[in-house]
N, C-alpha and C. Protein backbone atom coordinates (compact mmCIF):
# COMPACT_ATOMS: atom_id res chain seq x y z
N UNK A 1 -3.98 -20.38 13.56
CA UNK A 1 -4.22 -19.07 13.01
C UNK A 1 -5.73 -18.87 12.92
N UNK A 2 -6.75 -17.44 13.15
CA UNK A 2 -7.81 -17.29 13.05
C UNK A 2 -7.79 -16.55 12.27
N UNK A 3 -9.14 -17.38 11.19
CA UNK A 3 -9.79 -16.71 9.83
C UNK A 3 -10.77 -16.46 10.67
N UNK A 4 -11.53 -15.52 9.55
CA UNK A 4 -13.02 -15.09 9.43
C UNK A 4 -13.95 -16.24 8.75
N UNK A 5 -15.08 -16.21 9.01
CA UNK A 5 -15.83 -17.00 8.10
C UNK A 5 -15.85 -17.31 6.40
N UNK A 6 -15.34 -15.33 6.14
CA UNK A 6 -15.41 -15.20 4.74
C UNK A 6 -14.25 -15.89 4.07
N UNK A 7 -13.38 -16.09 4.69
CA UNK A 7 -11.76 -16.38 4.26
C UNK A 7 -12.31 -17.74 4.23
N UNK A 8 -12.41 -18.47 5.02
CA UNK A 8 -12.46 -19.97 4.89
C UNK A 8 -13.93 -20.51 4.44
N UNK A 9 -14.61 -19.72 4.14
CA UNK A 9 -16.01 -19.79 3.11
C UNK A 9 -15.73 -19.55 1.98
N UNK A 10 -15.10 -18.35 1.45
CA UNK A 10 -15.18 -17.63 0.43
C UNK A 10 -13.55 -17.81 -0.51
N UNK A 11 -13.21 -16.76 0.07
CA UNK A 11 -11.68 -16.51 -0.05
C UNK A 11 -10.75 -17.73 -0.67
N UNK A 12 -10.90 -19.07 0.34
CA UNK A 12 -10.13 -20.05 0.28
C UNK A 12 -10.73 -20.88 -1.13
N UNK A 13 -11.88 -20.91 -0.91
CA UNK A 13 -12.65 -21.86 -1.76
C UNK A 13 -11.89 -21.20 -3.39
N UNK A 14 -11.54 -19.81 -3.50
CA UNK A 14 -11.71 -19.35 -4.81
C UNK A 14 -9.70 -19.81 -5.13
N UNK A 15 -9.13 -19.45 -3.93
CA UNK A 15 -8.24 -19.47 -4.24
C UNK A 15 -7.31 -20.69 -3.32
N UNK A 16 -7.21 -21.91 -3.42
CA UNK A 16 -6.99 -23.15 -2.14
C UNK A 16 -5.51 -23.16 -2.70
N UNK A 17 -4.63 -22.65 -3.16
CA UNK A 17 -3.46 -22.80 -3.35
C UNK A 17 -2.60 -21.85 -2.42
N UNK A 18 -3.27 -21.01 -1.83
CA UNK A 18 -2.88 -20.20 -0.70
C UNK A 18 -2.56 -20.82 0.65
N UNK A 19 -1.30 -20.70 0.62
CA UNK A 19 -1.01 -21.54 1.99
C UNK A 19 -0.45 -20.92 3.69
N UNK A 20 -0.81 -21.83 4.33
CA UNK A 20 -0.72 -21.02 5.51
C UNK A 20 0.60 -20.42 6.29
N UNK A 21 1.75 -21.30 5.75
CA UNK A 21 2.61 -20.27 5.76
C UNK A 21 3.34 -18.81 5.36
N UNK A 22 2.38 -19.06 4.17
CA UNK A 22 2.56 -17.44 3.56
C UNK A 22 1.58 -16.47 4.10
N UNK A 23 0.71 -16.75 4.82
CA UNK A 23 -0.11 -15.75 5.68
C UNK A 23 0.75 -15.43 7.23
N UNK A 24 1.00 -16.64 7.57
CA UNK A 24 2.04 -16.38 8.55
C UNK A 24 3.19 -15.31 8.38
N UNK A 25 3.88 -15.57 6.80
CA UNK A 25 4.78 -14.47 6.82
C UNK A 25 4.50 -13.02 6.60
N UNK A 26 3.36 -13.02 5.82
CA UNK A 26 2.23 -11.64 5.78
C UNK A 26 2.43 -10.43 7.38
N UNK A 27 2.22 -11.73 7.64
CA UNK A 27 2.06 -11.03 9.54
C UNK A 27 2.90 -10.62 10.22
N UNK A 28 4.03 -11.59 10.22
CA UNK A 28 5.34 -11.02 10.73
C UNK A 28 6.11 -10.74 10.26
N UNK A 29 6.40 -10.65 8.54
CA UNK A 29 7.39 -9.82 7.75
C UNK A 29 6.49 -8.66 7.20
N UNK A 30 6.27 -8.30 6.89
CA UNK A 30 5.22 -7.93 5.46
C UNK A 30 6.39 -7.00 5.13
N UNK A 31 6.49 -6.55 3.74
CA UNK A 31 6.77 -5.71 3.40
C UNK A 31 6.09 -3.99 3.51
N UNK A 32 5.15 -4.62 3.08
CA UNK A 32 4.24 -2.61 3.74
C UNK A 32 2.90 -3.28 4.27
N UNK A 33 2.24 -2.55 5.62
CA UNK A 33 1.83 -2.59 6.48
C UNK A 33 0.42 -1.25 5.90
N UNK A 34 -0.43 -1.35 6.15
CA UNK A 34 -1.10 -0.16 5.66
C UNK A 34 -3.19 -0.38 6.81
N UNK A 35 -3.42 0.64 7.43
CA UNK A 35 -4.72 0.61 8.25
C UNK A 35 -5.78 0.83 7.35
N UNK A 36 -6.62 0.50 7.13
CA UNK A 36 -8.20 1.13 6.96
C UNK A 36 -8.58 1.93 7.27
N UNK A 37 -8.55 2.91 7.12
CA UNK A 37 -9.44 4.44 7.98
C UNK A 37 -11.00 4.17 7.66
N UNK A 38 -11.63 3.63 6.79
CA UNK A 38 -12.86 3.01 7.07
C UNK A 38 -13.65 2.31 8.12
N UNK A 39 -12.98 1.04 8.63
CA UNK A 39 -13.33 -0.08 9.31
C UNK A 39 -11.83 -0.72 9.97
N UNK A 40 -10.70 -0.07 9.86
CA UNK A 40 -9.44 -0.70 10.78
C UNK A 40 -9.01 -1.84 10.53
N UNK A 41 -9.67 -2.17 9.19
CA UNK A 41 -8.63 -3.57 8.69
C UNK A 41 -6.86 -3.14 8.14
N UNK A 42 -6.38 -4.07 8.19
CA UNK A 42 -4.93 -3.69 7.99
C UNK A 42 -4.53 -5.05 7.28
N UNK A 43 -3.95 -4.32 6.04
CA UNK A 43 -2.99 -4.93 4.97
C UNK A 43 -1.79 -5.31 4.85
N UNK A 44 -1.63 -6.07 5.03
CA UNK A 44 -0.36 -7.02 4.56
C UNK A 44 0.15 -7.52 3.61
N UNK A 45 1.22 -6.73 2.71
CA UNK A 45 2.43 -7.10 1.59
C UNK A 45 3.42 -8.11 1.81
N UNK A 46 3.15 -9.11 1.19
CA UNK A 46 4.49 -9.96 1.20
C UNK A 46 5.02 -10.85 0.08
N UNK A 47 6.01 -10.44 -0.67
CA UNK A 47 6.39 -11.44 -1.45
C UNK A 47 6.40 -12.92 -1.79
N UNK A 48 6.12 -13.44 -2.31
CA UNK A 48 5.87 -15.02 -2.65
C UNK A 48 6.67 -15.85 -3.51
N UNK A 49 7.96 -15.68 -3.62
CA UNK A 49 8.55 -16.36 -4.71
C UNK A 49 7.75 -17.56 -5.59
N UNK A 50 7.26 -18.63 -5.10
CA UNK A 50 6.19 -19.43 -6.09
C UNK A 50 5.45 -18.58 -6.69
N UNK A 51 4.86 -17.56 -6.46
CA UNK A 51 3.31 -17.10 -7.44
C UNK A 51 4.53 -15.81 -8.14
N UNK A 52 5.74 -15.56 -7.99
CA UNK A 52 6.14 -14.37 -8.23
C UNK A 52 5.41 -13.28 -8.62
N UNK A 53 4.95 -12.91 -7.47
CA UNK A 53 3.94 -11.57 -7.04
C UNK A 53 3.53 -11.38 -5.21
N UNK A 54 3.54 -10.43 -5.36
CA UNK A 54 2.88 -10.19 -3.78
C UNK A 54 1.62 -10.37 -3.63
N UNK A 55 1.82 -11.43 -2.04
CA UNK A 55 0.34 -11.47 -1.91
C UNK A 55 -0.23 -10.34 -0.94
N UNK A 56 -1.30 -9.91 -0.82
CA UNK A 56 -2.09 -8.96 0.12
C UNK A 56 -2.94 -10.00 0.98
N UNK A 57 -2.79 -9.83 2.06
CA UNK A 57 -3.52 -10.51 3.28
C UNK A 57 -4.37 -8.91 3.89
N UNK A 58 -5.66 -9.05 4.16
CA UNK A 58 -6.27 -8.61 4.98
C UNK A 58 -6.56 -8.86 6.28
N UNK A 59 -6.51 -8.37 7.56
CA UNK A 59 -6.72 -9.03 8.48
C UNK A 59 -7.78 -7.77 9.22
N UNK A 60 -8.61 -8.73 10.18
CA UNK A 60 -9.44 -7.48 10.66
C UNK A 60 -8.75 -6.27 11.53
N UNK A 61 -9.56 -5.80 12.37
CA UNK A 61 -9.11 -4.53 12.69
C UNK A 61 -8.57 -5.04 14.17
N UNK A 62 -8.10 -6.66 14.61
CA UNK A 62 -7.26 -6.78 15.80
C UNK A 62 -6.07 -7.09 15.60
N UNK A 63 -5.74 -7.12 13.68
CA UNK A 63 -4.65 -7.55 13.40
C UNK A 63 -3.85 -9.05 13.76
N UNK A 64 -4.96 -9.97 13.75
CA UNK A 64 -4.59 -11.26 13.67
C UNK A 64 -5.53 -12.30 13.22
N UNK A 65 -6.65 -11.79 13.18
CA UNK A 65 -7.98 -12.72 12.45
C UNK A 65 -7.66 -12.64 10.83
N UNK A 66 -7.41 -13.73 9.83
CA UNK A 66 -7.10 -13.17 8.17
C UNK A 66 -8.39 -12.99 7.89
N UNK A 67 -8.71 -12.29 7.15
CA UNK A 67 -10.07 -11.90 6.67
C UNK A 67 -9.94 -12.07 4.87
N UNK A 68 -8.96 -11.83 4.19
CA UNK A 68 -8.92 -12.22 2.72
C UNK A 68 -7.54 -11.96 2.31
N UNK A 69 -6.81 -13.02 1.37
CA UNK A 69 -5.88 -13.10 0.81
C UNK A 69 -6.04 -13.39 -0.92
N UNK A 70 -4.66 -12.84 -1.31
CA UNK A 70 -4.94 -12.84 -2.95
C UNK A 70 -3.75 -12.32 -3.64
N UNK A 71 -3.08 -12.51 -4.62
CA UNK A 71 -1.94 -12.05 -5.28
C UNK A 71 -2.23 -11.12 -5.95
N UNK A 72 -1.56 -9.99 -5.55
CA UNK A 72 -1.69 -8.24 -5.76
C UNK A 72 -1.37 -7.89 -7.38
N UNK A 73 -1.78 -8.07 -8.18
CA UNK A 73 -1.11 -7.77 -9.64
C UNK A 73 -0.32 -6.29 -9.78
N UNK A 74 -1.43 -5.40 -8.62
CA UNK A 74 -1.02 -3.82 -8.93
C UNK A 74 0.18 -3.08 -7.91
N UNK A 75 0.11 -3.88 -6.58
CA UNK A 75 1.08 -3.29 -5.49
C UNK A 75 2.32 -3.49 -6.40
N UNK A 76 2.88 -2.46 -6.07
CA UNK A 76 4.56 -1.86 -5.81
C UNK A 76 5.41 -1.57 -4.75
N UNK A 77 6.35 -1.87 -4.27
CA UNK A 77 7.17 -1.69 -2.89
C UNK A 77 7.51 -0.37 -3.18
């Protein structure tokens, strides 16, 4: 899978309990799907039963590089 620098600099360092199969499922399940009209990054919803919360995956604007992940306190399906 391809991160960004920031994800595996930044991102990971804050949060290392994030694992790579739940970015995997980000990608090919997500629950809601959503573009950037800014810069064309696109968001990824997906449930997590361990953290019970959704996580949000960012990925850049080719839709397969992760760029930042994190458990959503505020998303709603």
């Amino acid at each position: 899978m391809e991160t960004s620098d920031y994800f595996r600099n930044d991102a990971l360092e804050k949060r290392p309990y994030i694992k790579q199969g739940w970015l995997e499922l980000a990608l090919k399940e997500p629950v809601r799907r959503e573009v950037q009209s800014d810069d064309g990054r696109i968001r990824n919803w997906v449930w997590i039963p361990e953290l019970e919360r959704y996580l949000r995956m960012a990925t850049l604007a080719n839709g397969t590089t992760v760029h930042n992940a994190f458990p959503d306190r505020r998303f709603k399906p």
